[in-house]
C-alpha atoms as a PDB file:
ATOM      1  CA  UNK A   1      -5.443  16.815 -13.992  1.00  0.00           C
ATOM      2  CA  UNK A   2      -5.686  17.098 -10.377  1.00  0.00           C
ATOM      3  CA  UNK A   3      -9.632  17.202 -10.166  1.00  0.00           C
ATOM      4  CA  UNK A   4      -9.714  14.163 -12.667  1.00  0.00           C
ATOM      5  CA  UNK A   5      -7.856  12.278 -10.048  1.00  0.00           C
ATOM      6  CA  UNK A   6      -9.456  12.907  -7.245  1.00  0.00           C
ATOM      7  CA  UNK A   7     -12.510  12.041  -9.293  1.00  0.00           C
ATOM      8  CA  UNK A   8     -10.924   8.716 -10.413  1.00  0.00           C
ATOM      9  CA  UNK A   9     -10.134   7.844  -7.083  1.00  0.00           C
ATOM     10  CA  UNK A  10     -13.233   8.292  -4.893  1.00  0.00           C
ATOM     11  CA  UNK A  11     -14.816   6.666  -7.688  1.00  0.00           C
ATOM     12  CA  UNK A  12     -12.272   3.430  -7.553  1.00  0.00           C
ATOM     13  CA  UNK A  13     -12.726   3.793  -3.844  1.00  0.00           C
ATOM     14  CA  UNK A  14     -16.513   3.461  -3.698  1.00  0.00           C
ATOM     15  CA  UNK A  15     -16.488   0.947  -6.240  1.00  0.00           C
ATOM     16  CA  UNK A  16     -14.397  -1.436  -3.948  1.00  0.00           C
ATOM     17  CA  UNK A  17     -16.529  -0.812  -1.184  1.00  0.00           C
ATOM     18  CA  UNK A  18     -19.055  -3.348  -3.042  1.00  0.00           C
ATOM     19  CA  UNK A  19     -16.899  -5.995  -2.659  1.00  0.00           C
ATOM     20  CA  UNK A  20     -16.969  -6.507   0.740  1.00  0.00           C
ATOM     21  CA  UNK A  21     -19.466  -9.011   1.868  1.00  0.00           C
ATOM     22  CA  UNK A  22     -21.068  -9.227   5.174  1.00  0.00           C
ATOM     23  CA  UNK A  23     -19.183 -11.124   8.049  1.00  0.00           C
ATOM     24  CA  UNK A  24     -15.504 -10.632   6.213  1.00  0.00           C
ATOM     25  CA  UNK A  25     -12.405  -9.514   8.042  1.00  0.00           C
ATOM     26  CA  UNK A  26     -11.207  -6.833   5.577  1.00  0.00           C
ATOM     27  CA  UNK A  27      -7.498  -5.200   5.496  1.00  0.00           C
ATOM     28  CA  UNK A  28      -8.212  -1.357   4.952  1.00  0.00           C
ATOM     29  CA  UNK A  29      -5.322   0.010   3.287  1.00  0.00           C
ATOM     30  CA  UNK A  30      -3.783   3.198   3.682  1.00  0.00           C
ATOM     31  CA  UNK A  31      -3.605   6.661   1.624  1.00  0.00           C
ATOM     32  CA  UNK A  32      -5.795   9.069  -0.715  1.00  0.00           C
ATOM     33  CA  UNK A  33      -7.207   6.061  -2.669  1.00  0.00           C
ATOM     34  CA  UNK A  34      -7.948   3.421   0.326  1.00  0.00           C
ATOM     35  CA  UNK A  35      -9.309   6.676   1.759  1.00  0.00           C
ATOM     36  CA  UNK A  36     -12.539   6.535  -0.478  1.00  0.00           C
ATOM     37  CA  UNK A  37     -12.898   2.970   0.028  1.00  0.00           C
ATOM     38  CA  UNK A  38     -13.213   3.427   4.249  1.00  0.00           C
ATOM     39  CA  UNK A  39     -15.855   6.340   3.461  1.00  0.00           C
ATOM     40  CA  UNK A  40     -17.883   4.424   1.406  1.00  0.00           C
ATOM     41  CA  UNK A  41     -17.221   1.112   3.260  1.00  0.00           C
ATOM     42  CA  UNK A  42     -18.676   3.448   6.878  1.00  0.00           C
ATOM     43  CA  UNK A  43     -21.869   4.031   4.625  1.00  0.00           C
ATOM     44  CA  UNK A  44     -22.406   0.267   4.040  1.00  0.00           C
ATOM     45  CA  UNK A  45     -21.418  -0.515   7.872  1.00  0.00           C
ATOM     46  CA  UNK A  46     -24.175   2.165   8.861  1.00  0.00           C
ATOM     47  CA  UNK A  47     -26.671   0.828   6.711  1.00  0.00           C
ATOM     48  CA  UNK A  48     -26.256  -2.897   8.816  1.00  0.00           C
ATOM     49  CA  UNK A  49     -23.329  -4.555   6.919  1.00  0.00           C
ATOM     50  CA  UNK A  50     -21.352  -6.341   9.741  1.00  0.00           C
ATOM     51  CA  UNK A  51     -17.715  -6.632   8.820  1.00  0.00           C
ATOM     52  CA  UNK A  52     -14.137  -6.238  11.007  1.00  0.00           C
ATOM     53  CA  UNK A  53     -11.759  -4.213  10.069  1.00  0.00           C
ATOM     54  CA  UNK A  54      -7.978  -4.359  10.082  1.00  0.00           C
ATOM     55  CA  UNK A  55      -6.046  -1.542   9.534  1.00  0.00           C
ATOM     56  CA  UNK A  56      -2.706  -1.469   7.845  1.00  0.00           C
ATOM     57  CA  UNK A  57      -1.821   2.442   9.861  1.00  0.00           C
ATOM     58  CA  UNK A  58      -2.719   4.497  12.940  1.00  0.00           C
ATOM     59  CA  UNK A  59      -3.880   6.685  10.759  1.00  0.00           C
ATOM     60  CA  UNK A  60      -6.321   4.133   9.121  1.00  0.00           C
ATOM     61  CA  UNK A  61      -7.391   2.406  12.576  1.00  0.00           C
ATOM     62  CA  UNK A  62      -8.443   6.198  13.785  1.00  0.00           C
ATOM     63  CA  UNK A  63     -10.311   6.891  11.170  1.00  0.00           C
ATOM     64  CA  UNK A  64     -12.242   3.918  10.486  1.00  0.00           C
ATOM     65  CA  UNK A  65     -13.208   3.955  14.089  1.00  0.00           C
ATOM     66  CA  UNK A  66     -14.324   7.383  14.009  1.00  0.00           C
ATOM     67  CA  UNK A  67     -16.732   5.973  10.976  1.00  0.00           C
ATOM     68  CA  UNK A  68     -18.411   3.334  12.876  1.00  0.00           C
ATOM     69  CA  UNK A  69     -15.932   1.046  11.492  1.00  0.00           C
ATOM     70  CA  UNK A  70     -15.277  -1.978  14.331  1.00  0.00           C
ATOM     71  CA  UNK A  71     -11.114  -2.232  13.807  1.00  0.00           C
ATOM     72  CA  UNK A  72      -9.112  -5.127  15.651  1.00  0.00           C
ATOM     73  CA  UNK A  73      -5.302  -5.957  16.267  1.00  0.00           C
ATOM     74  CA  UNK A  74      -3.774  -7.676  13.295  1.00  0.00           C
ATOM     75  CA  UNK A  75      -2.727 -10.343  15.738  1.00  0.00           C
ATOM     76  CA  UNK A  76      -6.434 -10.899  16.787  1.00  0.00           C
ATOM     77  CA  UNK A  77      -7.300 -12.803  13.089  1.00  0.00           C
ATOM     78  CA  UNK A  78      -6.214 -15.920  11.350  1.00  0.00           C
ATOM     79  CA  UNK A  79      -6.649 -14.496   7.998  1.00  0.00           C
ATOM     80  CA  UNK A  80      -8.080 -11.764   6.595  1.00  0.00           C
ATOM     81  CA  UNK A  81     -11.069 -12.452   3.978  1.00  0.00           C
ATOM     82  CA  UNK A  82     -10.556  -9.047   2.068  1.00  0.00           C
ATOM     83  CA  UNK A  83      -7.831  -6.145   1.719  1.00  0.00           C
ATOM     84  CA  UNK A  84      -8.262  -2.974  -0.467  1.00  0.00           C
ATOM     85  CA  UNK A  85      -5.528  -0.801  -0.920  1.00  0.00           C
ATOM     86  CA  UNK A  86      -3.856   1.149  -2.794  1.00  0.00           C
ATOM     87  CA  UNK A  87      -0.428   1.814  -4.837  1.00  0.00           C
ATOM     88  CA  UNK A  88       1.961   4.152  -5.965  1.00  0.00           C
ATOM     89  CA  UNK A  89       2.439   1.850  -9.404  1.00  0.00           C
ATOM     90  CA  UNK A  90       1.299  -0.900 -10.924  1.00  0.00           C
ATOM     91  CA  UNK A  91       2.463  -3.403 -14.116  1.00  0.00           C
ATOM     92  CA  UNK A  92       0.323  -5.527 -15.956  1.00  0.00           C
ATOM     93  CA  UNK A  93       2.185  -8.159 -14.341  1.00  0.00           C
ATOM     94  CA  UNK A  94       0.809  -7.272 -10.910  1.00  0.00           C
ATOM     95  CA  UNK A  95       3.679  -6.366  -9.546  1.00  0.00           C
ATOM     96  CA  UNK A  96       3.664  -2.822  -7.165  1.00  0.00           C
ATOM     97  CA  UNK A  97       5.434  -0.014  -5.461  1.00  0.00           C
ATOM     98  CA  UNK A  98       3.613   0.863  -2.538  1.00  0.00           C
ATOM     99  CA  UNK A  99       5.115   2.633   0.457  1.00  0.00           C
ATOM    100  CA  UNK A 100       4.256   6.117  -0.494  1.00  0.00           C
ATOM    101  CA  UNK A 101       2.324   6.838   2.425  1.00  0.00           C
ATOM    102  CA  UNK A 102       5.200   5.326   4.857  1.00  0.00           C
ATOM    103  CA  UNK A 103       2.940   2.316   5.903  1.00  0.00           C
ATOM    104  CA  UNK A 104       4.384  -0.249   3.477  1.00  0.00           C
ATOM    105  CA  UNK A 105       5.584  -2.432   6.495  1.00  0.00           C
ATOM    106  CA  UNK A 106       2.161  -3.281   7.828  1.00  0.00           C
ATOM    107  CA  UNK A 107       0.433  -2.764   4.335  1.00  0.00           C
ATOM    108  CA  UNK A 108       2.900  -6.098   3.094  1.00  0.00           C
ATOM    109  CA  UNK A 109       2.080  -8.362   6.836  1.00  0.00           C
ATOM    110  CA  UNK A 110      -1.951  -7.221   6.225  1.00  0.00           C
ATOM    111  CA  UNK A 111      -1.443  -8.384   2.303  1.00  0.00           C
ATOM    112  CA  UNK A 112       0.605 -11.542   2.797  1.00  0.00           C
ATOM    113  CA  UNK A 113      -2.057 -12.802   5.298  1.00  0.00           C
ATOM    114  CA  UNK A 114      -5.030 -11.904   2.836  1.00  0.00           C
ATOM    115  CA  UNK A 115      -7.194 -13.919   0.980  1.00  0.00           C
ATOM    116  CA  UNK A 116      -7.738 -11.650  -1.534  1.00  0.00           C
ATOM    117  CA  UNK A 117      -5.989  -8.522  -1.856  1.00  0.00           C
ATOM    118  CA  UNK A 118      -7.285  -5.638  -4.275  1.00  0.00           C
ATOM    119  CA  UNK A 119      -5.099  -2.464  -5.225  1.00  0.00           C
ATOM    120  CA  UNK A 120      -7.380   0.206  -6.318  1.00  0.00           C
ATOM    121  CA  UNK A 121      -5.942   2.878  -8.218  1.00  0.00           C
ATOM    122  CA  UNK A 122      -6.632   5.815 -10.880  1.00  0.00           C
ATOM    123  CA  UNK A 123      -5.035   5.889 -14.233  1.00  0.00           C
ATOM    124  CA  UNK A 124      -1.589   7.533 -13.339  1.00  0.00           C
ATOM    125  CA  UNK A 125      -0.701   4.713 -11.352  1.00  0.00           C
ATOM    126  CA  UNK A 126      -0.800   2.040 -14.360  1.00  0.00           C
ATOM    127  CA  UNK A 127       2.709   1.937 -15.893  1.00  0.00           C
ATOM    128  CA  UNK A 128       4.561  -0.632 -18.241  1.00  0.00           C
ATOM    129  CA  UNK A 129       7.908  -0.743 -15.838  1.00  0.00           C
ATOM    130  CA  UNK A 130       8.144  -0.036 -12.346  1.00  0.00           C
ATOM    131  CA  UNK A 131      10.485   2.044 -10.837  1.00  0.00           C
ATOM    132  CA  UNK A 132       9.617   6.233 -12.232  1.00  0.00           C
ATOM    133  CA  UNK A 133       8.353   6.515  -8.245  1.00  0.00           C
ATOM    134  CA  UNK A 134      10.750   6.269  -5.983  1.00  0.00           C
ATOM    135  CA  UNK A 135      11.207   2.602  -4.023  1.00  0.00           C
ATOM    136  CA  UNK A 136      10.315   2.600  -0.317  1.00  0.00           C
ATOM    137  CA  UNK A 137      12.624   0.897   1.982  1.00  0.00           C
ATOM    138  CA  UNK A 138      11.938   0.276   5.886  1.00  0.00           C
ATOM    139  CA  UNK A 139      15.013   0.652   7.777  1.00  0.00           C
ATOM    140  CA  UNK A 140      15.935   0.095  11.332  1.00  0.00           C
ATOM    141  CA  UNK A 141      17.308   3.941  12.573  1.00  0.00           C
ATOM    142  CA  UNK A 142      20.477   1.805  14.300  1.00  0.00           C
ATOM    143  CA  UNK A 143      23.278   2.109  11.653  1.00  0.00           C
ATOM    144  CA  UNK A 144      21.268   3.561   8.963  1.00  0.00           C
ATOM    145  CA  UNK A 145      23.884   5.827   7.767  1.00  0.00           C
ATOM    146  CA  UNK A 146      25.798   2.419   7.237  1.00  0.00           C
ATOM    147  CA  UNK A 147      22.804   1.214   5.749  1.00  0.00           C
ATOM    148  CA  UNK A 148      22.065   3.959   3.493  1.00  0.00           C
ATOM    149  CA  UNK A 149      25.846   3.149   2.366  1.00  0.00           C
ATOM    150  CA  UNK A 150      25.473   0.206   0.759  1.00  0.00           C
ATOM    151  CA  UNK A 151      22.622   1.000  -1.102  1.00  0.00           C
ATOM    152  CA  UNK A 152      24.491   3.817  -2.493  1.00  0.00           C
ATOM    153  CA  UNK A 153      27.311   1.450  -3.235  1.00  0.00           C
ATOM    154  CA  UNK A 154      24.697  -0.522  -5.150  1.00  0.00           C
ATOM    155  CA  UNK A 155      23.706   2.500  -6.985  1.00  0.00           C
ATOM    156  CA  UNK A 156      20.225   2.630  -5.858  1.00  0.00           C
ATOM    157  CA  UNK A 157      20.502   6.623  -5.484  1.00  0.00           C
ATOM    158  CA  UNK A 158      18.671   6.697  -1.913  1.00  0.00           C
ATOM    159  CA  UNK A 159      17.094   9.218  -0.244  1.00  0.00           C
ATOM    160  CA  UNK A 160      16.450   9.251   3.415  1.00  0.00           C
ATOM    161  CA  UNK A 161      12.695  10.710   4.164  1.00  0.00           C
ATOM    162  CA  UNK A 162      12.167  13.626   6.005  1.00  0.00           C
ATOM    163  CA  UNK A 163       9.452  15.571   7.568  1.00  0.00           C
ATOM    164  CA  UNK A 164       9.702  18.915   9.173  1.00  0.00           C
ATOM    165  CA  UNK A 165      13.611  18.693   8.730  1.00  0.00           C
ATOM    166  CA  UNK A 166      13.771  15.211  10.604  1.00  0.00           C
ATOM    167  CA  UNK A 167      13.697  11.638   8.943  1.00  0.00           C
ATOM    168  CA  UNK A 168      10.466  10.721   9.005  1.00  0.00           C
ATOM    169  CA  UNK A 169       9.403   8.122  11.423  1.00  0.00           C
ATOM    170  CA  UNK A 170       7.180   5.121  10.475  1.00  0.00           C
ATOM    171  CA  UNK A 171       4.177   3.389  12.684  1.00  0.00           C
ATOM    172  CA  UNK A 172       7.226   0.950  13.675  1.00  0.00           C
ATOM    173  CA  UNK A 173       9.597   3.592  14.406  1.00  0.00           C
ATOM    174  CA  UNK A 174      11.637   2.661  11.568  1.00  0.00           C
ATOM    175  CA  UNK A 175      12.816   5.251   9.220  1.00  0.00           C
ATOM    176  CA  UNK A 176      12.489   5.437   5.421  1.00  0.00           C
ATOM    177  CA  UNK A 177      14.633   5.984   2.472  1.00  0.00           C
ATOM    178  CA  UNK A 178      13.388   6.098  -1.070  1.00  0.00           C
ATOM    179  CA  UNK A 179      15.265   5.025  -3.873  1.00  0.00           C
ATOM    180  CA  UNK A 180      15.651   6.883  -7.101  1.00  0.00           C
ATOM    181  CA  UNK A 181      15.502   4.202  -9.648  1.00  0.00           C
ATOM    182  CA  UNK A 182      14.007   5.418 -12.584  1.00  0.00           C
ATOM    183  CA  UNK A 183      13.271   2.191 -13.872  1.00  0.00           C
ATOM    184  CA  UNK A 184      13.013  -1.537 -12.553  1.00  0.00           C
ATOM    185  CA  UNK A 185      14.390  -3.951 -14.595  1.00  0.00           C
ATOM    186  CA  UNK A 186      13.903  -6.713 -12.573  1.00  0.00           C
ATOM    187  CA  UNK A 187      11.736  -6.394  -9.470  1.00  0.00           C
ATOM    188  CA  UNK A 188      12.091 -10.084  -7.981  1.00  0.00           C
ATOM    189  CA  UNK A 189      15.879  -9.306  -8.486  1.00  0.00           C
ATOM    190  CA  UNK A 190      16.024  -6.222  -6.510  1.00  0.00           C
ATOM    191  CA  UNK A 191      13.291  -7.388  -3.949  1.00  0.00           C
ATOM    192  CA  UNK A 192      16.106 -10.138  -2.888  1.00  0.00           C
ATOM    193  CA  UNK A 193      18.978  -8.207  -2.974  1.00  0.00           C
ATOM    194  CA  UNK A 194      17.100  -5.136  -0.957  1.00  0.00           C
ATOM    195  CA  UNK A 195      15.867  -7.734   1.461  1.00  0.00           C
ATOM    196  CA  UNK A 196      18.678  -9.393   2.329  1.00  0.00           C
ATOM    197  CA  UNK A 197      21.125  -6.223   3.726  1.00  0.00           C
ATOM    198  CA  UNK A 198      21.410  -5.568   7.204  1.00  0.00           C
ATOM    199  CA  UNK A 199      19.164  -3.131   8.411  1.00  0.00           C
ATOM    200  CA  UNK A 200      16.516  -3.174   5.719  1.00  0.00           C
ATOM    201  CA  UNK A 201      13.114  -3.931   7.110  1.00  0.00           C
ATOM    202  CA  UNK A 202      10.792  -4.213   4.936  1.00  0.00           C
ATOM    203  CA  UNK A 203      10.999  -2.764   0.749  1.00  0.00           C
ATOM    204  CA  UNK A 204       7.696  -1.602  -0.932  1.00  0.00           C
ATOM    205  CA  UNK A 205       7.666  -3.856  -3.981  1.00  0.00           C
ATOM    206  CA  UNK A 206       4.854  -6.111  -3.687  1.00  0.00           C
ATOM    207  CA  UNK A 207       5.065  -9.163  -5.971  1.00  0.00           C
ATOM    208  CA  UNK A 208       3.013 -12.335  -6.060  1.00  0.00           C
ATOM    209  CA  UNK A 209       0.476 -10.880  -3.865  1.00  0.00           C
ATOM    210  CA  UNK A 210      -2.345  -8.599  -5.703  1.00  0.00           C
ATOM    211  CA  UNK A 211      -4.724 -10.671  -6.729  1.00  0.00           C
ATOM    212  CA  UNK A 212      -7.289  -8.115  -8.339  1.00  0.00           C
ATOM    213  CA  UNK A 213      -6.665  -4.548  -9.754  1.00  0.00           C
ATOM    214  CA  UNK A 214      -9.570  -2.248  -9.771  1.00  0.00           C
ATOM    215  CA  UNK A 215      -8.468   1.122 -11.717  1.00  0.00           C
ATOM    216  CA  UNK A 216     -10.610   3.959 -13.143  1.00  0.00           C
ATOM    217  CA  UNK A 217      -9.812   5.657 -16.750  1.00  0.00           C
ATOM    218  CA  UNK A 218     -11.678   7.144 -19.372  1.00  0.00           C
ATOM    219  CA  UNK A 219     -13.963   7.479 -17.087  1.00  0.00           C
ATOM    220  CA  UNK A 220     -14.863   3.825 -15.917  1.00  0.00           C
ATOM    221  CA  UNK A 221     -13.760   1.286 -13.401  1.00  0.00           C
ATOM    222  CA  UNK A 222     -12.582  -1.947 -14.537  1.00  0.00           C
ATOM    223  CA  UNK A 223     -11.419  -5.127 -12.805  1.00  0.00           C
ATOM    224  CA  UNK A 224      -8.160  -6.871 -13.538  1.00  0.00           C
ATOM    225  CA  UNK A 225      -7.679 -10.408 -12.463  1.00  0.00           C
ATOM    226  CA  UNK A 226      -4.167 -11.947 -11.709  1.00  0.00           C
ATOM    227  CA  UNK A 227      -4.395 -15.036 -14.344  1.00  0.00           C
END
């Protein structure tokens, strides 16, 4: 299952690469998917296709620039033509979890400023109802342990991130706690009441802002279009 992945998802990630268009600004996302898409996208820059790029991590900024890729300060565009990325889930209703990766923060600025914004994924990450992977949530490391408390209280089941036996530490120097939902009933519902505690930066369920889902099973790619 692992190789068919990895299969599905360079071949999702060079597939998006032929969207991009000469002279666009394009959002490069972050993670194993959006990972394809940069490699492919280098190719296309190499072979004379002028583009800009802005990336939605450190990690994505250093390695499109170490591909050739030109990569600016989100703060340096009006709008950005193009953004591929991709997600942890997806509904048919376009809604996703993204966050995974710990860059869900400037993956949501880069997508709300985006003309078009295409989640590539491979067929694992197509479900009926959000919410088997664990929610993202931003949070500012003052009064987290505060924080963390009312989302227990809401019975949200968090889980502050770690990494090498420290909470893991975003691009923003926020910190991250996943929640253990199991299933999302209502994602506008919990996007509001997520947003609105003290603390909370930023929550990884992106509604009302993929326009296009480009996925790969049984061994094709297919486009979805938000109606």
């Amino acid at each position: 299952m692992h190789e068919q992945q990895t299969a599905e998802k360079r071949r999702v990630g060079e597939k998006a690469a032929e969207l991009v268009e000469d002279g666009m600004i394009v959002g490069l996302g972050t993670g194993s998917t959006a990972y394809w898409f940069i490699k492919k996208l280098a190719e296309r820059v190499a072979g004379g296709l002028r583009i800009t790029g802005v990336a939605t991590s450190v990690r994505t900024a250093e390695l499109a620039e170490s591909l050739g890729i030109r990569v600016v300060d989100v703060n340096e565009v009006g709008e950005v033509d193009l953004t591929v990325d991709g997600a942890d889930e997806i509904d048919d209703h376009f809604n996703a979890i993204k966050g995974g990766g710990g860059a869900l923060l400037r993956e949501k600025i880069v997508a709300s400023i985006s003309r078009r914004m295409v989640v590539i994924v491979d067929s694992t990450k197509r479900v009926e109802r959000l919410g088997r992977f664990p929610l993202p949530v931003e949070m500012v490391p003052f009064g987290y342990k505060h924080t963390l408390r009312k989302l227990e209280q809401a019975g949200c089941a968090p889980r502050l991130r770690e990494k090498d036996g420290a909470p893991f530490v975003t691009d923003g120097g926020h910190y991250i706690v996943d929640l253990h939902l199991g299933r999302i009933d209502d994602p506008e519902r919990l996007a509001g009441s997520i947003g609105n505690m003290p603390g909370v930066v930023e929550h990884g369920l992106f509604i009302g802002l993929v326009t296009d889902v480009l996925i790969a099973e049984d061994g094709e790619v297919r486009m979805m279009k938000r109606a």
